[in-house]
C-alpha atoms as a PDB file:
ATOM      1  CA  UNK A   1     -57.250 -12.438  88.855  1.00  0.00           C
ATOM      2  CA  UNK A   2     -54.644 -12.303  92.400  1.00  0.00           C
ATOM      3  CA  UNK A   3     -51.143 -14.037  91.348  1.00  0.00           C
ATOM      4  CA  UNK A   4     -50.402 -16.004  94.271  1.00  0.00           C
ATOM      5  CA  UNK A   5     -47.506 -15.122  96.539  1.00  0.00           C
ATOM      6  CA  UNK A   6     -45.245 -17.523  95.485  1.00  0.00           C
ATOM      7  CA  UNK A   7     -45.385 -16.728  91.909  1.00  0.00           C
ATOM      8  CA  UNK A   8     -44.932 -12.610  92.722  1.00  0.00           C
ATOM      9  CA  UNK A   9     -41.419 -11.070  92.897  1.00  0.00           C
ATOM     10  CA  UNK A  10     -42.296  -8.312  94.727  1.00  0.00           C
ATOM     11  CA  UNK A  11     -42.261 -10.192  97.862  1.00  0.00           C
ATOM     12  CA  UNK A  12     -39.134 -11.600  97.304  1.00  0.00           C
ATOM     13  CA  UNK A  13     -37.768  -8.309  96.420  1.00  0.00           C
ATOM     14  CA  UNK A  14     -38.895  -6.934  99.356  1.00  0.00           C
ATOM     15  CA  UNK A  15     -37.284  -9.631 101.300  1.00  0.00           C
ATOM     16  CA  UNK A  16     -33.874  -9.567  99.378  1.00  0.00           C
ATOM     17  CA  UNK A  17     -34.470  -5.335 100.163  1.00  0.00           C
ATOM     18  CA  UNK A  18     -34.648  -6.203 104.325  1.00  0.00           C
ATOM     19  CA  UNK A  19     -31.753  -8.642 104.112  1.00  0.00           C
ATOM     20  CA  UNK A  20     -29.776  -6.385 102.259  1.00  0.00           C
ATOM     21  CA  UNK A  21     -30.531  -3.432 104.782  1.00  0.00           C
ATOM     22  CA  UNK A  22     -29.164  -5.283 107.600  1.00  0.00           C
ATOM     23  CA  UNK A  23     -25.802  -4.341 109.053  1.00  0.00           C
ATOM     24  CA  UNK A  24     -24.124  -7.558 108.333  1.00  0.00           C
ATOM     25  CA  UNK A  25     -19.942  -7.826 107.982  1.00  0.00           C
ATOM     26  CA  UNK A  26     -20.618 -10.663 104.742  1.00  0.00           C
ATOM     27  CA  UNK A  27     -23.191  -8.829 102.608  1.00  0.00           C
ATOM     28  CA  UNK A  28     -21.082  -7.171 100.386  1.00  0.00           C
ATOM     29  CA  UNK A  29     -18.997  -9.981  99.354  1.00  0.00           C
ATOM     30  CA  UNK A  30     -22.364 -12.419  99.344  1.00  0.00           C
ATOM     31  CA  UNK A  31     -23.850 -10.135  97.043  1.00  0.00           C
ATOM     32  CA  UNK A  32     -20.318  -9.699  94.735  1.00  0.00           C
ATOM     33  CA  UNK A  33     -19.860 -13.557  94.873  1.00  0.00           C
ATOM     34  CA  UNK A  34     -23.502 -13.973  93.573  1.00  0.00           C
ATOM     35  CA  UNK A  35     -23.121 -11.852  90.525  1.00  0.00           C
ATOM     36  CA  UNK A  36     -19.840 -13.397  89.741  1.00  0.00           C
ATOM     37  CA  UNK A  37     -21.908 -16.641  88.052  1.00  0.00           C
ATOM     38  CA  UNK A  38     -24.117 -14.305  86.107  1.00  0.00           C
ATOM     39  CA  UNK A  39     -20.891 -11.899  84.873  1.00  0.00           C
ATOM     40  CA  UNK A  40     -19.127 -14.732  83.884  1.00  0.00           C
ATOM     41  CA  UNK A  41     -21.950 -16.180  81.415  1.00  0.00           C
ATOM     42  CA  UNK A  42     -22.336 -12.851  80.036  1.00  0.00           C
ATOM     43  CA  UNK A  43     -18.367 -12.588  79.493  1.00  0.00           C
ATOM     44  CA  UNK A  44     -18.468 -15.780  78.140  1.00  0.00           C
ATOM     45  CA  UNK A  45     -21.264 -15.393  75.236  1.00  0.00           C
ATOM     46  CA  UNK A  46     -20.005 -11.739  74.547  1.00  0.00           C
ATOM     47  CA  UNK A  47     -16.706 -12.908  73.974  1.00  0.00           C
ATOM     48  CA  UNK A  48     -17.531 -16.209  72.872  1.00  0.00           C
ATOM     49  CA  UNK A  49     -19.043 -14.675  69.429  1.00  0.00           C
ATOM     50  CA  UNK A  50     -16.600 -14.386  65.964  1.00  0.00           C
ATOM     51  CA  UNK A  51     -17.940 -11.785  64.030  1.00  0.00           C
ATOM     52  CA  UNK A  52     -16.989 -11.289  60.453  1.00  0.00           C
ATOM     53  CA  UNK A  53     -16.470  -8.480  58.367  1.00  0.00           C
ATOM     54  CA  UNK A  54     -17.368  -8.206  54.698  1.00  0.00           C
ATOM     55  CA  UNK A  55     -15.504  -9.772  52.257  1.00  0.00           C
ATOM     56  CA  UNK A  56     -13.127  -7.434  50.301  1.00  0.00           C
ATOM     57  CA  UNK A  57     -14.483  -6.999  46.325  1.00  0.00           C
ATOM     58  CA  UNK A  58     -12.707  -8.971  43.750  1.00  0.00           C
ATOM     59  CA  UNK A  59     -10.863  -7.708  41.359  1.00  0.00           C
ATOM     60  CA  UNK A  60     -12.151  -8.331  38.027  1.00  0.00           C
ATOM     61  CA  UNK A  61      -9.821 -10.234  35.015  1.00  0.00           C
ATOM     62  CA  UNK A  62     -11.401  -9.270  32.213  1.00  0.00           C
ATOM     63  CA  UNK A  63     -10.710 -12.037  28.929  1.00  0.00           C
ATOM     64  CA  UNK A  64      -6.869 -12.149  28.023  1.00  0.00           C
ATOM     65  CA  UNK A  65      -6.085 -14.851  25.828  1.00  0.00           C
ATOM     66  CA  UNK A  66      -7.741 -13.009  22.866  1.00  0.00           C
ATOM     67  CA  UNK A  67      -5.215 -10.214  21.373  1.00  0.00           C
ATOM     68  CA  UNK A  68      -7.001  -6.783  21.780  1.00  0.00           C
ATOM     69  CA  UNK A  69      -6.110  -5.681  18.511  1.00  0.00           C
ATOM     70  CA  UNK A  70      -7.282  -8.439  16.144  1.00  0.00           C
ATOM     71  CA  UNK A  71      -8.778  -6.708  12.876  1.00  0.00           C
ATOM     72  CA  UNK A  72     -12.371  -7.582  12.124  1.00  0.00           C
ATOM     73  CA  UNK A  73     -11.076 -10.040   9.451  1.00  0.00           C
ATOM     74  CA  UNK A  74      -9.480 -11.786  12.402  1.00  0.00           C
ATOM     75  CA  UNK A  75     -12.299 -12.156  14.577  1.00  0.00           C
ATOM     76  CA  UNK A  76     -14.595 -13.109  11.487  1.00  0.00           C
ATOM     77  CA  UNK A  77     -12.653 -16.174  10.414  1.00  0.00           C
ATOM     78  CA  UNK A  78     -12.189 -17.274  14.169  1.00  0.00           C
ATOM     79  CA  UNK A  79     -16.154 -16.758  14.457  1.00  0.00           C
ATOM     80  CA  UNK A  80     -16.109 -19.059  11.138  1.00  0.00           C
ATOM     81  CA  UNK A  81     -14.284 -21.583  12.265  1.00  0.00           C
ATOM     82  CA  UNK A  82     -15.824 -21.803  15.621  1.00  0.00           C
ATOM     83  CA  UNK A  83     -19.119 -22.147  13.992  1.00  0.00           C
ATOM     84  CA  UNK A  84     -17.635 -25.129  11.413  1.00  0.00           C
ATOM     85  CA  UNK A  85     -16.592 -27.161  14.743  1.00  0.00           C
ATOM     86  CA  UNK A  86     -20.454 -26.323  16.157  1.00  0.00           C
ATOM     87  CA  UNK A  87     -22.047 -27.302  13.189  1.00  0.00           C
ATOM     88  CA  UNK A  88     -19.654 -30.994  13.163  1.00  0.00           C
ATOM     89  CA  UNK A  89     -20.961 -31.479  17.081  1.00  0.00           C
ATOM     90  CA  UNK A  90     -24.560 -31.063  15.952  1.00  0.00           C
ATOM     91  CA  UNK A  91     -24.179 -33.212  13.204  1.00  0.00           C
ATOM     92  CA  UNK A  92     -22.565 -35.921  15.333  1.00  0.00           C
ATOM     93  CA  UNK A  93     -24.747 -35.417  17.958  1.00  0.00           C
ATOM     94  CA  UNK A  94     -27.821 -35.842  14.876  1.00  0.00           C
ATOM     95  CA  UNK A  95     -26.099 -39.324  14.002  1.00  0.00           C
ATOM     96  CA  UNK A  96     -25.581 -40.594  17.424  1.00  0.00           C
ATOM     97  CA  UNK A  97     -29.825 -39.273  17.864  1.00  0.00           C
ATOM     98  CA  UNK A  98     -30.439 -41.803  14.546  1.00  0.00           C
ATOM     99  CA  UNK A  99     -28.745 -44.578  15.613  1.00  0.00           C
ATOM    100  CA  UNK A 100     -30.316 -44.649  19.235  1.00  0.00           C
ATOM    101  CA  UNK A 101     -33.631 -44.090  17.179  1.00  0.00           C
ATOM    102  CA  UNK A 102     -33.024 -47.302  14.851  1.00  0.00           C
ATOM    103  CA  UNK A 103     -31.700 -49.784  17.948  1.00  0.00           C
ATOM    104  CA  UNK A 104     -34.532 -48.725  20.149  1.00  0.00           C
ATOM    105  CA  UNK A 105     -36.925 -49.433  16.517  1.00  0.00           C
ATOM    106  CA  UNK A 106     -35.379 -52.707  16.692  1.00  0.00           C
ATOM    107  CA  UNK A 107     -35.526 -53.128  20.225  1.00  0.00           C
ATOM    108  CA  UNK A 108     -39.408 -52.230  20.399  1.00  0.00           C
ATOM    109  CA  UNK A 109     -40.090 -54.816  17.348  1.00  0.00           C
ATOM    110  CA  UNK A 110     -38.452 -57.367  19.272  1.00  0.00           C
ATOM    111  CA  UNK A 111     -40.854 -56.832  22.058  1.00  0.00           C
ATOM    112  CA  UNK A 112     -43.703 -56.582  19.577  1.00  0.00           C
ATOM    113  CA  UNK A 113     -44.290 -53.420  19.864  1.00  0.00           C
ATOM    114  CA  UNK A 114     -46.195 -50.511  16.820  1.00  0.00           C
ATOM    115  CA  UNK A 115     -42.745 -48.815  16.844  1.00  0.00           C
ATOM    116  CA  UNK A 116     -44.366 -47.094  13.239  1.00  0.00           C
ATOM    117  CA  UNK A 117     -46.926 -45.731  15.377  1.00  0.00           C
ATOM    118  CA  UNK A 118     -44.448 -44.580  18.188  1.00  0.00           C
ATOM    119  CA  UNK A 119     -42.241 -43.460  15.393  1.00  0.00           C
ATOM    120  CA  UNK A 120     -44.744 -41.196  13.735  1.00  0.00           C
ATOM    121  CA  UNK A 121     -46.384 -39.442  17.044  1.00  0.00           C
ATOM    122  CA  UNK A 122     -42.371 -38.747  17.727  1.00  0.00           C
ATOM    123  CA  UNK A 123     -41.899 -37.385  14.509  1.00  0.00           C
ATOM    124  CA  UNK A 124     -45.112 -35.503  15.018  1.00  0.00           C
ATOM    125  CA  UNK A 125     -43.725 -33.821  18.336  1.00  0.00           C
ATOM    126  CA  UNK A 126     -40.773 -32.984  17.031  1.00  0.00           C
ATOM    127  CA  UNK A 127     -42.071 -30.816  14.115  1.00  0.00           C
ATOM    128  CA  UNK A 128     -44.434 -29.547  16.303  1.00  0.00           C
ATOM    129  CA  UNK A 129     -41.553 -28.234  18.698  1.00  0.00           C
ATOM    130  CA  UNK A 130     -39.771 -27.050  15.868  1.00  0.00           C
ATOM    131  CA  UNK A 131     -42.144 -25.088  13.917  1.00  0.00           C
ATOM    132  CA  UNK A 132     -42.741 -23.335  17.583  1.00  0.00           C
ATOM    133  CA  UNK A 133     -39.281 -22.760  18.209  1.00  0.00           C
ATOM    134  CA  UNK A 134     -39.193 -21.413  14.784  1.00  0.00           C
ATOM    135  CA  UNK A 135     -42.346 -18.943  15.168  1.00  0.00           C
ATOM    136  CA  UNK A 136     -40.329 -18.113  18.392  1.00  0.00           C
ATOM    137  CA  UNK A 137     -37.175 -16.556  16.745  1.00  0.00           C
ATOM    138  CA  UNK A 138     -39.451 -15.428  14.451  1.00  0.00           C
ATOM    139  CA  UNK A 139     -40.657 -13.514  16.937  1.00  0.00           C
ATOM    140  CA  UNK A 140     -37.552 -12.712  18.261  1.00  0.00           C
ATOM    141  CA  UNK A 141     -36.064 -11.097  15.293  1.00  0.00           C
ATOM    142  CA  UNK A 142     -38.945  -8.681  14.439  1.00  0.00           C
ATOM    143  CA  UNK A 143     -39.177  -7.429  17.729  1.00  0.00           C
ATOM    144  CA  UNK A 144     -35.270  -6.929  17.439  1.00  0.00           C
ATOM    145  CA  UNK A 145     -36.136  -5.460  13.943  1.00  0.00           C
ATOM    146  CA  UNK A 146     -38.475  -2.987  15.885  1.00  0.00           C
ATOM    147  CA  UNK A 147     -36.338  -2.214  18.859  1.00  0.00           C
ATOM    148  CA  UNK A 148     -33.476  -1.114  15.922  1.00  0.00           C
ATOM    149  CA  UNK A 149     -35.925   0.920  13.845  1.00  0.00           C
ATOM    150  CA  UNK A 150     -37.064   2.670  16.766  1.00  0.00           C
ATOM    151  CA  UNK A 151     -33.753   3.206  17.828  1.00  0.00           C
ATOM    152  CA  UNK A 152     -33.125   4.420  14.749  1.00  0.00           C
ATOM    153  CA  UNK A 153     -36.136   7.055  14.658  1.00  0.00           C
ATOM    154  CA  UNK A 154     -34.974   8.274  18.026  1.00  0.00           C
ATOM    155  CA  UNK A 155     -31.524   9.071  17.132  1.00  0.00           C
ATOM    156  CA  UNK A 156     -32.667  10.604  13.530  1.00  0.00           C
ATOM    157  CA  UNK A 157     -33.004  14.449  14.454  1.00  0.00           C
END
């Protein structure tokens, strides 16, 4: 398939070639003035552009409000007491569970609702996800039972 002539630079090449070729006195600065449009885009997206380096690396603060030399006696009855406080949330957090439990009974009776029925596929659930979270670290602690004997066999010459 023939382009036609208007769609084919090499014509108008050919013609910017002849006018070019001619001994003119304004050619020069014609063809200087017309590239000034052109260089001045290109200055003006080359310069235009922020580039960024890479951030500098933090330093890293390691943990200091814990003494480095606390004996293991320390660190035992901190562990202690940390876990007392846990065990208060969760127990508080248990109540608070009950009490939501028994308005929303008494809510659901008030709308006539089986809230036994509800109560006992709930109850139901929840043993089911905790005999499964208990089969889980179950799980858990022979295969860290494993990993340590094997450890164990690998470091005994």
């Amino acid at each position: 398939m023939r382009i036609p002539t208007r769609y084919n630079p090499a014509a108008g090449l050919a013609d910017f070639w002849n006018e070019i070729r001619r001994p003119h006195p304004y050619r020069w600065p014609i063809l200087g003035l017309s590239t000034l449009p052109v260089a001045g885009m290109l200055y003006w997206g080359v310069t235009g552009t922020t580039v960024y380096g890479e951030p500098e690396r933090p330093e890293v603060t390691y943990i200091t409000t814990l003494e480095a030399a606390r004996s293991d006696a320390e660190i035992l009855a901190e562990n202690r007491a940390n876990q007392a406080i846990k065990d208060l949330r969760a127990a508080e957090e248990a109540r608070i569970a009950r009490q939501k439990r028994e308005m929303y009974k008494a809510l659901g009776r008030a709308t006539g609702m089986d809230v036994d029925a509800i109560e006992r596929k709930a109850e139901a659930e929840r043993a089911a996800r905790e005999a499964a979270e208990a089969a889980e670290r179950k799980a858990l602690a022979e295969a860290a039972a494993a990993t340590r004997a094997a450890k164990a066999e690998g470091a005994a010459p």
